[in-house]
Protein backbone atom coordinates (compact mmCIF):
# COMPACT_ATOMS: atom_id res chain seq x y z
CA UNK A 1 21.19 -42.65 -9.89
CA UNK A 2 19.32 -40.55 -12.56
CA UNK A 3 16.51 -37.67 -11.94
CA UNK A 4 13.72 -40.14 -13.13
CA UNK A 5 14.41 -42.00 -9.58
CA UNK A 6 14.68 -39.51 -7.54
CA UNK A 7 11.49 -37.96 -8.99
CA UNK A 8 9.66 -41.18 -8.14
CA UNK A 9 10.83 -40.96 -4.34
CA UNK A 10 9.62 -37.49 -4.15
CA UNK A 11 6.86 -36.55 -1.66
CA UNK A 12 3.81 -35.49 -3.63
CA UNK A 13 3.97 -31.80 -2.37
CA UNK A 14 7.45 -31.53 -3.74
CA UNK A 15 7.15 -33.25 -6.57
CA UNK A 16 4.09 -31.12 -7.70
CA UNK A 17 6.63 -27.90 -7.33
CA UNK A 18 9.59 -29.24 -9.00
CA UNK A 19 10.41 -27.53 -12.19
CA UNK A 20 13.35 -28.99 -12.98
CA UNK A 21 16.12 -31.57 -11.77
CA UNK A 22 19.85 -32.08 -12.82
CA UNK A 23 22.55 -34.98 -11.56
CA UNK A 24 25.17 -35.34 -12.03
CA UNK A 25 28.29 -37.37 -10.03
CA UNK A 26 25.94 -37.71 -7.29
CA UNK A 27 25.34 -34.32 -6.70
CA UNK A 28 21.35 -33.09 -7.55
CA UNK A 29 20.26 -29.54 -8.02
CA UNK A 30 16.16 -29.04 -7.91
CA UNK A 31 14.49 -25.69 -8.87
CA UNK A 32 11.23 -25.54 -6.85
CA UNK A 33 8.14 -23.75 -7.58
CA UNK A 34 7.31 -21.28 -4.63
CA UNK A 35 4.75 -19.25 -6.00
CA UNK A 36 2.59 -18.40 -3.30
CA UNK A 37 4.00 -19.36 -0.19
CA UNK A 38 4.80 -16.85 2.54
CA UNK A 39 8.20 -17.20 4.27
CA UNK A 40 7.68 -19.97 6.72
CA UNK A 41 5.97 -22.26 3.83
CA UNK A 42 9.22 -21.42 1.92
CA UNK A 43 11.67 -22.64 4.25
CA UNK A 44 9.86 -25.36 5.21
CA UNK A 45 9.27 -26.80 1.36
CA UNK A 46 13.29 -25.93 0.77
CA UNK A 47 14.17 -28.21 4.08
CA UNK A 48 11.96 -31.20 2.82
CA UNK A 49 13.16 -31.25 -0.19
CA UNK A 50 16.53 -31.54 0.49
CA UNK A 51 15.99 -33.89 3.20
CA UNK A 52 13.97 -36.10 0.24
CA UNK A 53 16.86 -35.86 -2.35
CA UNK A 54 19.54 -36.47 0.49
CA UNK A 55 17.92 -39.76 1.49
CA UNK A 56 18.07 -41.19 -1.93
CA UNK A 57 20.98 -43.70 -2.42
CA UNK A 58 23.74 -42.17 -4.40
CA UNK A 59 22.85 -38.72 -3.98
CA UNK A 60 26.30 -37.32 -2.01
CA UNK A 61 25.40 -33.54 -2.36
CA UNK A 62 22.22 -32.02 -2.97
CA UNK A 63 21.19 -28.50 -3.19
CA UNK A 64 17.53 -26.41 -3.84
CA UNK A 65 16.56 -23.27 -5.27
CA UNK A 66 13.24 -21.88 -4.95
CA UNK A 67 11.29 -19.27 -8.10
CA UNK A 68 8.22 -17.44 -7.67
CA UNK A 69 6.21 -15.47 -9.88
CA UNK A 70 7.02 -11.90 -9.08
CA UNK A 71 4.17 -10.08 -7.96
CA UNK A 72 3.42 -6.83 -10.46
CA UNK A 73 3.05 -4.59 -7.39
CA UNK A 74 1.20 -1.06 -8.07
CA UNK A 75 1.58 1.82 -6.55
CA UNK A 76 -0.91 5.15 -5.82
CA UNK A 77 -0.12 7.83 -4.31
CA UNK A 78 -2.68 10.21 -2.36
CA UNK A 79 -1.11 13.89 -2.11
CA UNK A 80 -2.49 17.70 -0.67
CA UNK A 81 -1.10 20.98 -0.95
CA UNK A 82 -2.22 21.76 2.10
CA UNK A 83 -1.99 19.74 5.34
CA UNK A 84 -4.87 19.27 7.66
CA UNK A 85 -7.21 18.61 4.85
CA UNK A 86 -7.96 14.70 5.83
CA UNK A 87 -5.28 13.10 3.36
CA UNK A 88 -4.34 9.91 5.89
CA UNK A 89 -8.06 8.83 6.75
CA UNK A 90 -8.69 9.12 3.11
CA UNK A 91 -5.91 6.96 2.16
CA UNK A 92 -6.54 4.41 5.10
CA UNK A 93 -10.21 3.91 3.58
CA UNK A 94 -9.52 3.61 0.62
CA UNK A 95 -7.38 0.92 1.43
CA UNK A 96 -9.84 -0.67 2.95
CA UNK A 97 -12.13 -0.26 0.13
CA UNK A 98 -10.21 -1.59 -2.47
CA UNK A 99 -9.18 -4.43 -0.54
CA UNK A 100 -12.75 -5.21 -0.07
CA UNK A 101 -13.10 -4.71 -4.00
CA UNK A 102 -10.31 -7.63 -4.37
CA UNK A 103 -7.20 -6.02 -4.49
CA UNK A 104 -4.61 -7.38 -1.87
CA UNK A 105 -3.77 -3.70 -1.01
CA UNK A 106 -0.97 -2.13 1.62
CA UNK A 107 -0.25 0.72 2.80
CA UNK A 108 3.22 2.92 2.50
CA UNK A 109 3.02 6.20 5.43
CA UNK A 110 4.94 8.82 3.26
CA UNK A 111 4.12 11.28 5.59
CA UNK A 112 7.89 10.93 7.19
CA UNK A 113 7.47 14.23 9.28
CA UNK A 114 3.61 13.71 10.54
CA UNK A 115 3.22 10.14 10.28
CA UNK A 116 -0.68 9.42 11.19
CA UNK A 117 -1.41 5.49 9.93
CA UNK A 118 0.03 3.63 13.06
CA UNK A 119 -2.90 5.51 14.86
CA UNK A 120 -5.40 4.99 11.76
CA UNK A 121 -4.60 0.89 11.72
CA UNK A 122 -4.25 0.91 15.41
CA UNK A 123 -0.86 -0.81 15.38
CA UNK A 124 0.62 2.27 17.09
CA UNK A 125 4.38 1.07 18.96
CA UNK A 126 4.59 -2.19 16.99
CA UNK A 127 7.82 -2.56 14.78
CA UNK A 128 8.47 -4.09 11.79
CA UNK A 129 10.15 -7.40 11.16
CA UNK A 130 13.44 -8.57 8.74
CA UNK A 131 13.04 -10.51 5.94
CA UNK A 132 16.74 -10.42 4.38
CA UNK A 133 17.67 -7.15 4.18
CA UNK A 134 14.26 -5.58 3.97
CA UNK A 135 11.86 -4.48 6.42
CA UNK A 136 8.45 -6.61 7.06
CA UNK A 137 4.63 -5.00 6.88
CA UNK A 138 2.63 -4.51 10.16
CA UNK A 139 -0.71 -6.42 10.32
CA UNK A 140 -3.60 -4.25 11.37
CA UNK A 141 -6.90 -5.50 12.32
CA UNK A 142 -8.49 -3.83 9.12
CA UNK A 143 -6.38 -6.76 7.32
CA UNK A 144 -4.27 -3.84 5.51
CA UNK A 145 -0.26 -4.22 5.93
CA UNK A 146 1.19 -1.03 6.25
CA UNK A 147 4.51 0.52 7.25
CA UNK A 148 5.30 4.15 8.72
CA UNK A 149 8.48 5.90 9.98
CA UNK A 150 6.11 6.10 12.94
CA UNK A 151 6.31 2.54 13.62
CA UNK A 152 10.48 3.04 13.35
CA UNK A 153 10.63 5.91 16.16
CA UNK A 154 9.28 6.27 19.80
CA UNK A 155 5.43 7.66 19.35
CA UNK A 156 5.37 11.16 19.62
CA UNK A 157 9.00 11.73 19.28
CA UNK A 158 9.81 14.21 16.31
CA UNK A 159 11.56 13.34 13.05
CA UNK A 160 14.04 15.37 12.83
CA UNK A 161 15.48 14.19 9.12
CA UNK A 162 16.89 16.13 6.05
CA UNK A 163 15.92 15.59 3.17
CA UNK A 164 18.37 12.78 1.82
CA UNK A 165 17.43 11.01 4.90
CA UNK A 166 13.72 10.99 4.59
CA UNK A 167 13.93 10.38 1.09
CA UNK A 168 16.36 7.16 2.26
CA UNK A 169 13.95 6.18 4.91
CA UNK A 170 11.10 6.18 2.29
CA UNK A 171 12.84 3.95 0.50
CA UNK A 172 13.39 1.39 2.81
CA UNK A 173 9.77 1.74 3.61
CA UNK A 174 8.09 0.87 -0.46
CA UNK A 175 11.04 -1.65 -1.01
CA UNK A 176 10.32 -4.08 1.80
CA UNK A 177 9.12 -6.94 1.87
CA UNK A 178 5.36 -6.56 0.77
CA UNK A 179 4.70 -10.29 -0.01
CA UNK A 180 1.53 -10.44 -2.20
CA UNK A 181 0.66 -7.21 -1.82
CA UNK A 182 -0.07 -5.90 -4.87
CA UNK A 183 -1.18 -2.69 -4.56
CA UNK A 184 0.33 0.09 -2.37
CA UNK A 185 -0.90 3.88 -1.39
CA UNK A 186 1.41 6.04 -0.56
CA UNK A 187 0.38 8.58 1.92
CA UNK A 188 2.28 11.82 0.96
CA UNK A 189 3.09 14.91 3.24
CA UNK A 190 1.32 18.31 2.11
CA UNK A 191 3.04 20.10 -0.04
CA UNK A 192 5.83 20.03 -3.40
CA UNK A 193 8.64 19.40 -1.66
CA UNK A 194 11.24 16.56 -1.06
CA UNK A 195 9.40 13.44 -0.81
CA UNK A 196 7.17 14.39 -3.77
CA UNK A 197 10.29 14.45 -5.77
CA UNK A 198 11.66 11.62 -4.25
CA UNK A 199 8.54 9.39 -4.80
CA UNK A 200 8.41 10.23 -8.58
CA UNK A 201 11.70 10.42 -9.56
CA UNK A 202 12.82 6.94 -7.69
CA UNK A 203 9.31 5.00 -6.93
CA UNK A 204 6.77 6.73 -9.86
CA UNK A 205 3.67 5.95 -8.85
CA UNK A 206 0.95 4.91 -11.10
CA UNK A 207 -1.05 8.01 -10.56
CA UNK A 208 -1.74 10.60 -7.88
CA UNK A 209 -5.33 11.22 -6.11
CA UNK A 210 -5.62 14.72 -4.56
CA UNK A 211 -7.41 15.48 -1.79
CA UNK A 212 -8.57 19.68 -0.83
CA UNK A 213 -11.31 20.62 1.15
CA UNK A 214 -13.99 22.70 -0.42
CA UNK A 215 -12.04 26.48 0.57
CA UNK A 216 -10.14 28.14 -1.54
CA UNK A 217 -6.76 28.30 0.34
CA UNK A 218 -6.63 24.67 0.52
CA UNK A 219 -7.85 24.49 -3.84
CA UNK A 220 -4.96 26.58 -4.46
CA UNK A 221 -2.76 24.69 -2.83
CA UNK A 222 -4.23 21.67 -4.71
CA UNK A 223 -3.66 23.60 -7.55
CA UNK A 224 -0.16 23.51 -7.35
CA UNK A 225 0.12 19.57 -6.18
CA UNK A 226 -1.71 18.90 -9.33
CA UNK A 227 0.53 21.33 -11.45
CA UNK A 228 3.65 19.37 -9.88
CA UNK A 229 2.46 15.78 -10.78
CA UNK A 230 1.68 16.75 -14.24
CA UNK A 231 5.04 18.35 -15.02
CA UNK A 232 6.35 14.93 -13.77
CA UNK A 233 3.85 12.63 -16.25
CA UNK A 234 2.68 10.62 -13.02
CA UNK A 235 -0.92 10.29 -14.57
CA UNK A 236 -3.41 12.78 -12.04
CA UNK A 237 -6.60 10.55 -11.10
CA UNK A 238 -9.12 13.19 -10.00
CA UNK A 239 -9.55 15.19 -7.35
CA UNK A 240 -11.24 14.33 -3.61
CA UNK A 241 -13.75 17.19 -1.91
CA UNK A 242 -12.89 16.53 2.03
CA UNK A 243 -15.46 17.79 5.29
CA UNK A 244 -17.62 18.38 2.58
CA UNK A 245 -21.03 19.28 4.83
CA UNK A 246 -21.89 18.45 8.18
CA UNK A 247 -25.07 17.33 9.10
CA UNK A 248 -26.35 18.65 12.98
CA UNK A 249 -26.53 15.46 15.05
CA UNK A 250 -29.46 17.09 16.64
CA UNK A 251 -31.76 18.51 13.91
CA UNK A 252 -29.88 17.34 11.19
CA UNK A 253 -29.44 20.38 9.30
CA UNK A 254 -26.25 20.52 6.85
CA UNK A 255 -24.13 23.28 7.04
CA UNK A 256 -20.79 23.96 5.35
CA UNK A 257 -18.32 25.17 7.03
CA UNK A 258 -15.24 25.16 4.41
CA UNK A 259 -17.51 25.63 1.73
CA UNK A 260 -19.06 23.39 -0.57
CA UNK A 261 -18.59 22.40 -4.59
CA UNK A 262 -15.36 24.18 -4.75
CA UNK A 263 -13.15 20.77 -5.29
CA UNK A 264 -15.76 20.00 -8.21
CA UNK A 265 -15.15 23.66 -9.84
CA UNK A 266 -11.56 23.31 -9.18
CA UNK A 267 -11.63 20.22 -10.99
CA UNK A 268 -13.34 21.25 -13.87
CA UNK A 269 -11.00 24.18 -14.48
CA UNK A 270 -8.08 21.71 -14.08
CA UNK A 271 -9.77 19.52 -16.62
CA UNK A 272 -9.10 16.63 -13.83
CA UNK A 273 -11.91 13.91 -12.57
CA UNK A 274 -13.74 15.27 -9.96
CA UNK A 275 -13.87 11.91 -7.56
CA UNK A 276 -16.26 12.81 -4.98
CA UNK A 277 -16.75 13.83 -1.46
CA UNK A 278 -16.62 12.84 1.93
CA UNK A 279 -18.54 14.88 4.68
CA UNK A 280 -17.41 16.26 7.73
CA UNK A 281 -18.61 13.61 10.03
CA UNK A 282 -18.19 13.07 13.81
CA UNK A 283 -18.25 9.35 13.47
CA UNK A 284 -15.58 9.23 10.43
CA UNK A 285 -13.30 11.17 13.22
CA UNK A 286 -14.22 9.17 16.11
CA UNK A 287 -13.50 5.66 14.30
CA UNK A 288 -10.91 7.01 12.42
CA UNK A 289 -9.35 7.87 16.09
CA UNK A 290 -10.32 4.68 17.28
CA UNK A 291 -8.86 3.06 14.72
CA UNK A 292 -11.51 0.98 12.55
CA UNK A 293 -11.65 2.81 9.61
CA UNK A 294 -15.35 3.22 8.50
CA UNK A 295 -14.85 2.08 5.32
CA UNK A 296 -14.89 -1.47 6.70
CA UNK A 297 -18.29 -1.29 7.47
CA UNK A 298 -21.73 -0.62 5.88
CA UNK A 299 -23.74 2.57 5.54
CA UNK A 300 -23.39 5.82 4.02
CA UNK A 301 -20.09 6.98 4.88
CA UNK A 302 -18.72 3.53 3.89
CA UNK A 303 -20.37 3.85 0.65
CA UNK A 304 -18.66 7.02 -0.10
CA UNK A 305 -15.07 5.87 0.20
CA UNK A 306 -16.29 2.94 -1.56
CA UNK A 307 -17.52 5.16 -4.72
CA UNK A 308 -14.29 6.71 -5.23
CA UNK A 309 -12.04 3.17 -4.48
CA UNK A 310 -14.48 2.08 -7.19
CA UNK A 311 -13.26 4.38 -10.09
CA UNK A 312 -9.83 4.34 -8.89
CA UNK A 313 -9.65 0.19 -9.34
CA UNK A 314 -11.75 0.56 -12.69
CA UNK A 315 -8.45 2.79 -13.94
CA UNK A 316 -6.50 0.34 -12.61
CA UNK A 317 -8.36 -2.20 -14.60
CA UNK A 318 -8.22 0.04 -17.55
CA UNK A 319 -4.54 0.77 -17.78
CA UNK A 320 -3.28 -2.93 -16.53
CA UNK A 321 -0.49 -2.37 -19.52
């Protein structure tokens, strides 16, 4: 029995896949193409084709290995200095964005103490699977996969973690099993602590968007996060103005609370992009609560998460190397 043979006897689906074939005393060894394919598909193509090259006379052992093309996978992160500045509804639309751009993107909840995207992607209580040894993505309805500590403890319960076991927990979180994903944003606590470190110093992202609202507490703060990523080399994208202006539902008059223009200034001085901004909008809170993130639908606020998703992907595109 030679591989020409057993080739021939080879369903088509298989024998499209098969990269290579060896016999030898009656025992056959195929390599298998299984670029593509999600688990299930996997197994299944593995069990068939060792069920085909059993079933051919001669053949006393037979045994299949699948390849894929490894997926270059990308990574982003999307850090504050300061928390309560709207980092995790700016990360969850631009997610949303870019995957409506054409990237297949996911989504990595650094935020191990304050975890907010189970309640962004409305998967909130649902745990991840095991693929192996590595954890499994949540679906959301927004068609972003995402993973949080939050969907790994109780909702609501505290994380009470030091910092060897947050940074082990983030980990576990951006080396799972992200399939074709092939773009991730990390959603980073506030601050220049820990998991900063951690991220760059074991994950190093691509590059770093910051986020500050318009005051100057929260720019100095930015300040520093920028200051930190710099000293690192993890390339420093631009800078986000958050709640910038809120229009009166009634008589539509724009006022600004935290200020305005200060991001762009801030920028400026740092000699960083200044990305854009997103106002201080009732319905950005109320879907973002409700978990649809706005930037899956049409109108103005969509179109300003989509702006700054748009130069973030044309760096991408820019610095594929």
């Amino acid at each position: 029995m030679n591989e020409t043979h057993i080739r021939k006897r080879l369903p088509e689906e298989i024998s499209r896949r098969l990269q290579s074939l060896r016999v030898a005393d009656g025992k056959a060894v195929a390599v298998l193409d299984a670029s593509g394919l999600d688990e299930a598909a996997r197994n299944r193509l593995e069990t068939q084709a060792l069920a085909a090259i059993q079933q051919t006379e001669g053949i006393s052992e037979a045994r299949v290995g699948l390849v894929a093309d490894r997926v270059k996978r990308r990574m982003i992160a999307i850090a504050s200095g300061k928390g309560g500045v709207g980092k995790s509804t700016l990360t969850a639309n631009l997610a949303v964005a870019l995957a409506r751009m054409g990237h297949r993107t996911g989504v990595v909840d650094a935020d191990i103490y304050g975890p907010s995207q189970p309640k962004l992607f409305a998967n909130e209580g649902e745990r991840p699977g095991v693929s192996g040894k590595k954890l499994t993505p949540i679906a959301s309805a927004a068609g972003i996969p995402v993973l949080s500590v939050g969907h790994l403890v109780e909702p609501g319960r505290a994380v009470a973690w030091r910092g060897p076991m947050a940074g082990n927990a983030l980990g576990q979180l951006i080396d799972a099993d992200w399939g074709e994903t092939d773009l991730l944003l990390a959603d980073l606590p506030p601050g220049t602590g820990d998991v900063q470190l951690t991220m760059v110093q074991r994950h190093r992202p691509d590059g770093v968007v910051i986020v500050s609202t318009p005051q100057d507490l929260a720019l100095i703060d930015a300040a520093r996060a920028v200051q930190l990523f710099r000293e690192v080399s993890v390339p420093v994208f631009g800078l986000v103005e958050n709640m910038a202006g809120y229009a009166c539902p009634h008589c539509g008059e724009i006022s600004d609370p935290f200020g305005h223009g200060g991001a762009e200034t801030a920028a400026q001085a740092m000699d960083i992009p200044f990305l854009g901004r997103i106002p201080l909008a009732l319905d950005i809170r109320a879907a973002s609560d409700a978990g649809t993130p706005p930037a899956a639908g049409e109108g103005a606020h969509a179109d300003c998460f989509a702006a700054i998703a748009g130069q973030i992907s044309d760096w991408l595109e820019r610095n594929e190397g």
